[in-house]
N, C-alpha and C. Protein backbone atom coordinates (compact mmCIF):
# COMPACT_ATOMS: atom_id res chain seq x y z
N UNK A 1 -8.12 -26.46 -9.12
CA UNK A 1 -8.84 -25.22 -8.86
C UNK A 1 -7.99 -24.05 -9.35
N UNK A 2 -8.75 -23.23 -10.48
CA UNK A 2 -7.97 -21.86 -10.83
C UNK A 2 -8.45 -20.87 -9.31
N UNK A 3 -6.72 -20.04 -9.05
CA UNK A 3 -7.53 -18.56 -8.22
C UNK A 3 -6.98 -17.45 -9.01
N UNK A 4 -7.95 -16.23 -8.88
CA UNK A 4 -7.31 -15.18 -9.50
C UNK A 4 -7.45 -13.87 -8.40
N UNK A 5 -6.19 -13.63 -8.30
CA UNK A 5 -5.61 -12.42 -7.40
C UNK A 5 -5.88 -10.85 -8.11
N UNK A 6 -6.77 -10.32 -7.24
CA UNK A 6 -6.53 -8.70 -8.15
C UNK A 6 -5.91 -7.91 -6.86
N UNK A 7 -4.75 -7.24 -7.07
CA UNK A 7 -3.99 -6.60 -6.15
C UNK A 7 -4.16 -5.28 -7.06
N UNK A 8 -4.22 -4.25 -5.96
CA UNK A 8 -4.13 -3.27 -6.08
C UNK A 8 -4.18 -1.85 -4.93
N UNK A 9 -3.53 -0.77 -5.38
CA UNK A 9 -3.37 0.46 -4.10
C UNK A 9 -4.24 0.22 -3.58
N UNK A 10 -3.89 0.32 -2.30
CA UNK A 10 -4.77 1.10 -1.39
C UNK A 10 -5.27 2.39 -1.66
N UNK A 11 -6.67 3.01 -1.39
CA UNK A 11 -6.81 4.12 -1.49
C UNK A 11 -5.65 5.54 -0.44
N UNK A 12 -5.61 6.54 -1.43
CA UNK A 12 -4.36 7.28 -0.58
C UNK A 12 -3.25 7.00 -1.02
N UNK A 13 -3.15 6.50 -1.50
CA UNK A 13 -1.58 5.64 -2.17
C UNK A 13 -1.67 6.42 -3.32
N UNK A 14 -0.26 6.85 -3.27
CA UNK A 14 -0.26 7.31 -4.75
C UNK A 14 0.26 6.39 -5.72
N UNK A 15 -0.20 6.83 -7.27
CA UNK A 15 -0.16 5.75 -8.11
C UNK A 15 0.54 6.37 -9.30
N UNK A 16 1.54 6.30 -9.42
CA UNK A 16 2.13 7.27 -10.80
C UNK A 16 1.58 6.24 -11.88
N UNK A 17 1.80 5.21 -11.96
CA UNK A 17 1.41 4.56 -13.12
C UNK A 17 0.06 4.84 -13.85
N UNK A 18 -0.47 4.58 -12.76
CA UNK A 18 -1.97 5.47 -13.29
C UNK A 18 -2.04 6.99 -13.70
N UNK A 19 -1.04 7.57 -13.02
CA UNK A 19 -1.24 9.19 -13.34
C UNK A 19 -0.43 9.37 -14.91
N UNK A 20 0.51 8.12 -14.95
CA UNK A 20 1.15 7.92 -16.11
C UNK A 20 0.09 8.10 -17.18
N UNK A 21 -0.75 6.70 -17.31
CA UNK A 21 -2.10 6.31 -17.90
C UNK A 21 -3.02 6.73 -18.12
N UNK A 22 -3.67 7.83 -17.47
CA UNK A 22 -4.21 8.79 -17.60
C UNK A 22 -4.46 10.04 -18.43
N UNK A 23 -3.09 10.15 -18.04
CA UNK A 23 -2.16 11.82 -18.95
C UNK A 23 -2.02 10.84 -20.41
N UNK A 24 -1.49 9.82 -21.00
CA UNK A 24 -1.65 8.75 -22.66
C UNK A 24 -2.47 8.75 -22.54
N UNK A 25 -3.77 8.69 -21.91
CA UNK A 25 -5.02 8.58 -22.68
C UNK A 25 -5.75 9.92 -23.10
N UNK A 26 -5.56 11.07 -22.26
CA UNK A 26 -5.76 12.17 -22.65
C UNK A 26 -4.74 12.43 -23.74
N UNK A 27 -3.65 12.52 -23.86
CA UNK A 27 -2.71 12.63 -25.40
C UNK A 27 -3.60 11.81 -26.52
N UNK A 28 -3.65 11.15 -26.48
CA UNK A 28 -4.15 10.19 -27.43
C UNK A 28 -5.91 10.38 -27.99
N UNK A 29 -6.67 12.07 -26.92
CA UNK A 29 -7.31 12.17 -27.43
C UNK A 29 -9.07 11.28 -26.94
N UNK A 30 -8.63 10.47 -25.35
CA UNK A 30 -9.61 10.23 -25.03
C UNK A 30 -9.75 10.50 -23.77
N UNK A 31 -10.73 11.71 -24.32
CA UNK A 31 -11.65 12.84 -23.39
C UNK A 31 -12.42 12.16 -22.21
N UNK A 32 -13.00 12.87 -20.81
CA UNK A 32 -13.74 12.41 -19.55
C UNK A 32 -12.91 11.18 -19.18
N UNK A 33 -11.98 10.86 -19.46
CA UNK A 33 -11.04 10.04 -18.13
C UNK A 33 -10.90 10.26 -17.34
N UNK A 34 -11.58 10.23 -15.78
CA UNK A 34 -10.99 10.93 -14.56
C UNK A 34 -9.98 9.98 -13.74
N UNK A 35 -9.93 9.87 -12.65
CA UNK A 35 -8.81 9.46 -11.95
C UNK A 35 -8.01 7.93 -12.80
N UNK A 36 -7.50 7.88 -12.43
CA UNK A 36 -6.66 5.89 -13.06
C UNK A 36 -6.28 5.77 -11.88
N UNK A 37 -6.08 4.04 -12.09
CA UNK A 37 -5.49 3.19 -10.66
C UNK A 37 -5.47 1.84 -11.43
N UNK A 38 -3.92 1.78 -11.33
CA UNK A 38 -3.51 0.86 -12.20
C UNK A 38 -3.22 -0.68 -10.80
N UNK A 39 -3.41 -2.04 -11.01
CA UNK A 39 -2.93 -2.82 -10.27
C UNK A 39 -2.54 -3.92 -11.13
N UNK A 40 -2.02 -5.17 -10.50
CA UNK A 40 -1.75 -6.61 -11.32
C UNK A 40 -2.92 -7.63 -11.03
N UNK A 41 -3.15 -8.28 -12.15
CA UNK A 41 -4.08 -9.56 -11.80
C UNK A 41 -2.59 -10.79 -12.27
N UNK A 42 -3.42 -11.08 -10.70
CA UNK A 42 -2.15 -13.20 -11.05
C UNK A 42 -3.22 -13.94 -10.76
N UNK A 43 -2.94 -15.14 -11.75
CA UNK A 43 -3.73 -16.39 -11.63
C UNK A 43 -3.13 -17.42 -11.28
N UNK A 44 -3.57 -18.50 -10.83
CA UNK A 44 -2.72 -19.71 -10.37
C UNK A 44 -3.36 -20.50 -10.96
N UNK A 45 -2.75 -22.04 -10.94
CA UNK A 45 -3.31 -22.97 -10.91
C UNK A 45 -2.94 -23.90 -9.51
N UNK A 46 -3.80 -24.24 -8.77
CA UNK A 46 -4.04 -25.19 -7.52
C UNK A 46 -4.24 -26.31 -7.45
N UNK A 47 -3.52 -27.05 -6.59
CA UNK A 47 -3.91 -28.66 -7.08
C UNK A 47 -5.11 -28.94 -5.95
N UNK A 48 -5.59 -27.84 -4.67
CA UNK A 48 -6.08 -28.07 -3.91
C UNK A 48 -8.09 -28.29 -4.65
N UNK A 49 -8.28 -29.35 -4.00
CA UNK A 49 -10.02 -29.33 -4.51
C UNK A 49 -11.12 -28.32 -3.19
N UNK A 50 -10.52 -28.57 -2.27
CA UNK A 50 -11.47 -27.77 -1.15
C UNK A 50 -11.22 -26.50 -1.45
N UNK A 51 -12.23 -25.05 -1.37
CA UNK A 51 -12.53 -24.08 -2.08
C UNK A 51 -11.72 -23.42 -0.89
N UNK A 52 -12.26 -23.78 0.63
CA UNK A 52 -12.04 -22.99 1.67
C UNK A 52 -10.44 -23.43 2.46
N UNK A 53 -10.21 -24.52 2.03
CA UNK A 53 -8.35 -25.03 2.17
C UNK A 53 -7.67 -24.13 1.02
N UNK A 54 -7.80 -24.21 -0.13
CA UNK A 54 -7.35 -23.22 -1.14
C UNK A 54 -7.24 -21.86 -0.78
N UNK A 55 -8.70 -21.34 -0.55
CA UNK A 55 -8.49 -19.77 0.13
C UNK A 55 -8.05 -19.37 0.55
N UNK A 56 -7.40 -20.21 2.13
CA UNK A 56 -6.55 -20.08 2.86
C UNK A 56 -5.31 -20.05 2.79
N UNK A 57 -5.00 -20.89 1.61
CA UNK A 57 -3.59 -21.30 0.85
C UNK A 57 -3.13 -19.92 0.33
N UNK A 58 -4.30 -19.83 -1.09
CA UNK A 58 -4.14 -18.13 -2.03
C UNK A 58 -3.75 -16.94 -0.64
N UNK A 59 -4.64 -16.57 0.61
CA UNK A 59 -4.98 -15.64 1.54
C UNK A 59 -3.24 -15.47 2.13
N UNK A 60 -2.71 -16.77 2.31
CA UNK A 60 -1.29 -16.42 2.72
C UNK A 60 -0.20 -16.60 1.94
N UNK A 61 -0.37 -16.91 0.69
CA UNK A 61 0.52 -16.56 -0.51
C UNK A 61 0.45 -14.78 -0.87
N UNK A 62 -0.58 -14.35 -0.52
CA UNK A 62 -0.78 -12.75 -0.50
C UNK A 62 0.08 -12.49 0.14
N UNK A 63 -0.47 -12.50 1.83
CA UNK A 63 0.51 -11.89 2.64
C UNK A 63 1.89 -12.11 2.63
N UNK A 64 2.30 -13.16 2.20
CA UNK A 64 3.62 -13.60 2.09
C UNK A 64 4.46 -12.79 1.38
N UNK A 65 3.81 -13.06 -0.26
CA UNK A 65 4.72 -12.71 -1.39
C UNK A 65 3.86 -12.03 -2.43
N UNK A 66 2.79 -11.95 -2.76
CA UNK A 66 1.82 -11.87 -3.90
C UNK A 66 1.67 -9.95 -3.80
N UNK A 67 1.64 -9.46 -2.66
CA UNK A 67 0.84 -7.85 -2.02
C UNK A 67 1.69 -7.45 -1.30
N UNK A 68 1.66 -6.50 -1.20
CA UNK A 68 2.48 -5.48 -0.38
C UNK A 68 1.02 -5.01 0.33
N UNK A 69 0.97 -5.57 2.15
CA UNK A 69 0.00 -5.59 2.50
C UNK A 69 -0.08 -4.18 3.63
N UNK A 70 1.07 -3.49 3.28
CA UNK A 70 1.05 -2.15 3.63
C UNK A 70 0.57 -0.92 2.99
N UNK A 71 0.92 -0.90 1.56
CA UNK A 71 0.50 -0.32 0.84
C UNK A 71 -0.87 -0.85 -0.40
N UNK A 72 -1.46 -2.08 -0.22
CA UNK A 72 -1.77 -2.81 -1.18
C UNK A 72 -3.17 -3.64 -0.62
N UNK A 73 -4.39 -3.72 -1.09
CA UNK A 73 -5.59 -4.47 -1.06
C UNK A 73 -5.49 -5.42 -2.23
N UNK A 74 -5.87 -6.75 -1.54
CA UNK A 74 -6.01 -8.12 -2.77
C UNK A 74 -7.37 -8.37 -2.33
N UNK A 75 -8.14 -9.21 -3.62
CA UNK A 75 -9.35 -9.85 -3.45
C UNK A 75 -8.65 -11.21 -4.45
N UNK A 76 -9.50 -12.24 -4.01
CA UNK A 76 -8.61 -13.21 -4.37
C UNK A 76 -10.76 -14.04 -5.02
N UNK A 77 -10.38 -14.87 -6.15
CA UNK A 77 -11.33 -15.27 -6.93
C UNK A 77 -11.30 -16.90 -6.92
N UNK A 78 -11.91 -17.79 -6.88
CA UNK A 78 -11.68 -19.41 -7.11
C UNK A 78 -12.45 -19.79 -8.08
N UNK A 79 -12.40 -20.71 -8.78
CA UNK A 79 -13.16 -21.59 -10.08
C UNK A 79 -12.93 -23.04 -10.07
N UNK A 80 -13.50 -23.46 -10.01
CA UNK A 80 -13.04 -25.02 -10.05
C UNK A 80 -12.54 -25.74 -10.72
């Protein structure tokens, strides 16, 4: 089973990277960009076959190590 993790700010969080990203895309000349919010996507590979044993697996690999679950929202994806 593939999962794919999209982590990213919390709203309120500030995000320089994005404010980074933002300000290069306006240099570069591309106009109506409003806010950015930059995060990481991780993918795994799982040896688990149950969707909802996996979930649970991915759900505390987040909290563990994957998110900063103070500053940070994950949604987590499965495929078989």
């Amino acid at each position: 089973m593939k999962a794919r993790i999209h982590v990213y700010l919390k709203h309120g969080v500030l995000d320089p990277q994005g404010k980074a990203i933002a300000s290069a895309l306006g240099n570069l000349g591309f106009a109506g960009v409003g806010e950015v919010r930059q995060g990481k996507l991780i993918e795994l590979e799982l040896d688990e076959a149950d969707a909802a044993k996996a979930r649970a697996q991915v759900d505390e690999m987040c909290r563990s190590l994957l998110a900063n679950t103070v500053i940070e929202n994950y949604s987590i994806e499965l495929d078989d």
